[in-house]
C-alpha atoms as a PDB file:
ATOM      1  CA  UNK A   1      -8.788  18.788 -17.328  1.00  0.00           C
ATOM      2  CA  UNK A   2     -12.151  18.188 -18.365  1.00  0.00           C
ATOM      3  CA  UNK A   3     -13.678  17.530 -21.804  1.00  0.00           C
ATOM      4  CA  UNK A   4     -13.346  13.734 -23.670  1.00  0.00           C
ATOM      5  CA  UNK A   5     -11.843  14.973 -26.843  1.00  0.00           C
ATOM      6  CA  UNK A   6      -8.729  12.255 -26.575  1.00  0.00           C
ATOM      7  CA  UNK A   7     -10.735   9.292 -26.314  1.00  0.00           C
ATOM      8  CA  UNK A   8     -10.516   8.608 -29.584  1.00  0.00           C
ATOM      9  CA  UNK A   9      -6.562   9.229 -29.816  1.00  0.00           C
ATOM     10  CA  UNK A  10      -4.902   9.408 -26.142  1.00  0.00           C
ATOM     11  CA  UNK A  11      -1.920  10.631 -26.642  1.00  0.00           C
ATOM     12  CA  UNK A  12       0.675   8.534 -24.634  1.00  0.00           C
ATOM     13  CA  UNK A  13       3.703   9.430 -22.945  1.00  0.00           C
ATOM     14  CA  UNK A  14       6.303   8.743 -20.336  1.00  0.00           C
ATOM     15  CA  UNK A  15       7.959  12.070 -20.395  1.00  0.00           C
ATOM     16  CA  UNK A  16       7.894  14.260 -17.366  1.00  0.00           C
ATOM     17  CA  UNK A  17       5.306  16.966 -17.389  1.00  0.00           C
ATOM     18  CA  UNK A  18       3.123  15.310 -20.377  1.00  0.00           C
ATOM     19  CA  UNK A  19       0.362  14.963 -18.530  1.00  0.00           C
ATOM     20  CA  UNK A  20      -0.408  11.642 -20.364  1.00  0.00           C
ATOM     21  CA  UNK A  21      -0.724   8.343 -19.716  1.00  0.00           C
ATOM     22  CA  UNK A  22       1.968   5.651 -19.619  1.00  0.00           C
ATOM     23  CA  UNK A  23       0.657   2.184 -20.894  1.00  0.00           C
ATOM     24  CA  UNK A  24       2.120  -0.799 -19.207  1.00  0.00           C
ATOM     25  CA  UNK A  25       2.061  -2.848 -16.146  1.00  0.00           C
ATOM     26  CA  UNK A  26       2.283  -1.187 -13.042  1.00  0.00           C
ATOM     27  CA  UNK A  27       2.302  -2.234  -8.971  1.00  0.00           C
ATOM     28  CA  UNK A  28       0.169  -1.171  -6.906  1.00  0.00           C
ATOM     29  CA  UNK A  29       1.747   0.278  -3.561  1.00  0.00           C
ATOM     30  CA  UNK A  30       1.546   2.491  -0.627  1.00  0.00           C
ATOM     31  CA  UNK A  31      -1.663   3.903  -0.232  1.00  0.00           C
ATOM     32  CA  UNK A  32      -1.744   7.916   0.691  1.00  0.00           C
ATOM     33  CA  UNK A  33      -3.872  11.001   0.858  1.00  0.00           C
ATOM     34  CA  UNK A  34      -4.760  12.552  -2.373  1.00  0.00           C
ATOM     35  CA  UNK A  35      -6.097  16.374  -3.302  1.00  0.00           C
ATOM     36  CA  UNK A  36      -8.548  14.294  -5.344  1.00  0.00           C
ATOM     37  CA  UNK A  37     -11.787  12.448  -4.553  1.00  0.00           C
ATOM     38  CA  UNK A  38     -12.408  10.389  -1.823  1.00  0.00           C
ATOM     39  CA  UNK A  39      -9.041  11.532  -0.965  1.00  0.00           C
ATOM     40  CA  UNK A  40      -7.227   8.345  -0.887  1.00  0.00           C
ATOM     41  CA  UNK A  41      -4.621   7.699  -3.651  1.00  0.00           C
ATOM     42  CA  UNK A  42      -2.056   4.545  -4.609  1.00  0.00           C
ATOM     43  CA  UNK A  43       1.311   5.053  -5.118  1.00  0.00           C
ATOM     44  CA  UNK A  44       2.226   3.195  -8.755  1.00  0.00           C
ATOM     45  CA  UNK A  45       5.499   1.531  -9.761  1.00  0.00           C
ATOM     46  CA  UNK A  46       6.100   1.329 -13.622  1.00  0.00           C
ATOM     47  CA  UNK A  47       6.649  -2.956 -14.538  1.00  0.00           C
ATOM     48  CA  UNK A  48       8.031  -1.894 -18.079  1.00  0.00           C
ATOM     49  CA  UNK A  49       9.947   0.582 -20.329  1.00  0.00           C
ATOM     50  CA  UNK A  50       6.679   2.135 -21.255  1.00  0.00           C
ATOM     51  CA  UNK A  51       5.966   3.167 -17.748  1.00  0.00           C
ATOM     52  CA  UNK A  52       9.261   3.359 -15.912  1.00  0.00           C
ATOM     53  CA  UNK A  53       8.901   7.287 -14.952  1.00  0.00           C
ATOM     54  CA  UNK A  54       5.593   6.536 -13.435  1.00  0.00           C
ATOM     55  CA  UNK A  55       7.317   6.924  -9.749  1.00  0.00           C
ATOM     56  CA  UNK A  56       9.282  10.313 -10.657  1.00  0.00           C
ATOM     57  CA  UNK A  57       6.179  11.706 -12.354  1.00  0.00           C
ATOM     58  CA  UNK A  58       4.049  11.036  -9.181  1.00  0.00           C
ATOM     59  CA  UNK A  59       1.374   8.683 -11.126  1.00  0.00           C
ATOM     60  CA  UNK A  60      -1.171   7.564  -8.452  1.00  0.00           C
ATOM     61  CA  UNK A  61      -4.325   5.582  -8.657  1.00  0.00           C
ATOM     62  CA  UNK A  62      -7.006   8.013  -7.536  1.00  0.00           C
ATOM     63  CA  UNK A  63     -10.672   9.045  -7.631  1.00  0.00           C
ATOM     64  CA  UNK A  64     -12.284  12.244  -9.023  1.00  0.00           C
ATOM     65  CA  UNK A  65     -15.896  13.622  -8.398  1.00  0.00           C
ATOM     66  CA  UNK A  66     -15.575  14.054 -12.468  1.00  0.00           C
ATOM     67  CA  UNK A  67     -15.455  10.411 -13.463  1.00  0.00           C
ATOM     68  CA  UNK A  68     -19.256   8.822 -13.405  1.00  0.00           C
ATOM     69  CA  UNK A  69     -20.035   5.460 -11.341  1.00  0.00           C
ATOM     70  CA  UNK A  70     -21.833   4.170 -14.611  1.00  0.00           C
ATOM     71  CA  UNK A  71     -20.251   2.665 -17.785  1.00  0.00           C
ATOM     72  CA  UNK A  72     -18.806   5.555 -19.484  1.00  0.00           C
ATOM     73  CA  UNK A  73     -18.174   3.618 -22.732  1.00  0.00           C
ATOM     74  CA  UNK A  74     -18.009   4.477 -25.700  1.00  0.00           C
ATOM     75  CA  UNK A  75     -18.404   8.126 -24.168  1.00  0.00           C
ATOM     76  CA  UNK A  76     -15.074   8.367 -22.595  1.00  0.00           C
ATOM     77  CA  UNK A  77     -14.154  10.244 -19.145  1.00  0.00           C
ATOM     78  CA  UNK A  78     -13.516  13.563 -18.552  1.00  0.00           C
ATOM     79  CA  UNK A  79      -9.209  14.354 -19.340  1.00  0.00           C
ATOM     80  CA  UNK A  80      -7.164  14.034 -16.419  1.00  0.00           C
ATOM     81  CA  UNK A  81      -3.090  14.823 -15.933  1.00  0.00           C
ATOM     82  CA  UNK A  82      -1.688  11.027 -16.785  1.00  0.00           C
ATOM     83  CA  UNK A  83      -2.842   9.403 -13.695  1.00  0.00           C
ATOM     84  CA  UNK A  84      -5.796   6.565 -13.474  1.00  0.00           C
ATOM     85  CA  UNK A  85      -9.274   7.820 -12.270  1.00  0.00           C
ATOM     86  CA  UNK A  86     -12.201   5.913 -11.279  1.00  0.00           C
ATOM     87  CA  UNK A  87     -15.468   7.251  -9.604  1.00  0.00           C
ATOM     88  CA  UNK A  88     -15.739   7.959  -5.592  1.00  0.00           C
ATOM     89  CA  UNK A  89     -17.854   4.794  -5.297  1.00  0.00           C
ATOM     90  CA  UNK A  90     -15.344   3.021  -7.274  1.00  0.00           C
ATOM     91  CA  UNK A  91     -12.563   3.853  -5.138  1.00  0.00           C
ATOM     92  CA  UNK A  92     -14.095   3.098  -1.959  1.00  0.00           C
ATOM     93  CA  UNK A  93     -14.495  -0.421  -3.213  1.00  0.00           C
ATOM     94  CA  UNK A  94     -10.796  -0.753  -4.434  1.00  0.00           C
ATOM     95  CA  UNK A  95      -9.706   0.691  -1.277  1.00  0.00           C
ATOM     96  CA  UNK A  96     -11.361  -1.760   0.805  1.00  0.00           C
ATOM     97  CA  UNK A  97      -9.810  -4.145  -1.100  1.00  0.00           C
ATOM     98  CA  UNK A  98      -6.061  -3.545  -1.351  1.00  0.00           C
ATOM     99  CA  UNK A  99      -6.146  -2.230   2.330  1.00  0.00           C
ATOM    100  CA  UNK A 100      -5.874  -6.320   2.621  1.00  0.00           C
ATOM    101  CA  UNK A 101      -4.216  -7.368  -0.551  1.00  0.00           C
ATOM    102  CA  UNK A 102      -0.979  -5.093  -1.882  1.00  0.00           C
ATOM    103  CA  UNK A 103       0.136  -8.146  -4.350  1.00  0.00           C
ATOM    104  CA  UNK A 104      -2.128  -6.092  -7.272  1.00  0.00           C
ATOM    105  CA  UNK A 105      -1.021  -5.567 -10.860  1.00  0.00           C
ATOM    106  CA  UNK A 106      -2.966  -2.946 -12.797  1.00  0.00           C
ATOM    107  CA  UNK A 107      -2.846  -3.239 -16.724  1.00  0.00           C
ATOM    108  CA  UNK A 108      -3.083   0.045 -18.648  1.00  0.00           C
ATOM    109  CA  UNK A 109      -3.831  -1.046 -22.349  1.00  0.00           C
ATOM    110  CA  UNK A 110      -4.837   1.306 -25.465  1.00  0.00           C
ATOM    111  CA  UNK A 111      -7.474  -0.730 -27.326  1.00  0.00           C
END
């Protein structure tokens, strides 16, 4: 972890112990405690073919003291292991949110 130096050309995988992203749609479930952060993560459920290890590989929607609160286009964020990252603040926000509301789909797309 740490430099940008993908942002330009993430690699992608599904594969176990890639440490890469999966794109695809994936469901947002049970919340739990994560080593990360705020220390709050999401458990996420792979939608496609793309994706459908993201269970198995333990990809979780989490936040990192590494990832800024500000736009971080076209600058990129710091690498992680294949999960989603947003900042603390973030992550308090989207906590508060699907503590109330578990019927979330989260679209990871390479533009």
């Amino acid at each position: 972890m740490g430099g940008t130096y993908s942002k330009d050309k993430p690699k992608i995988s599904n594969e176990f112990d890639s440490h890469c992203s999966s794109l695809g749609k994936y469901v947002i479930l049970d919340r739990g405690v994560s080593q990360w952060g705020i220390k709050v993560n999401y458990v996420l459920q792979g939608k496609e073919k793309s994706n459908s290890n993201a269970r198995k590989r333990a990809i979780v929607l989490h936040s990192w003291e590494a990832v800024p609160k500000d736009e971080v286009y076209p600058y990129g964020t710091p690498e992680g292991w294949g999960c989603p990252a947003v900042s603390n603040e973030s992550m308090k926000e989207i906590d508060e949110l699907l503590k109330t509301n578990k019927n979330v789909l989260m679209w990871i797309i390479k533009s």
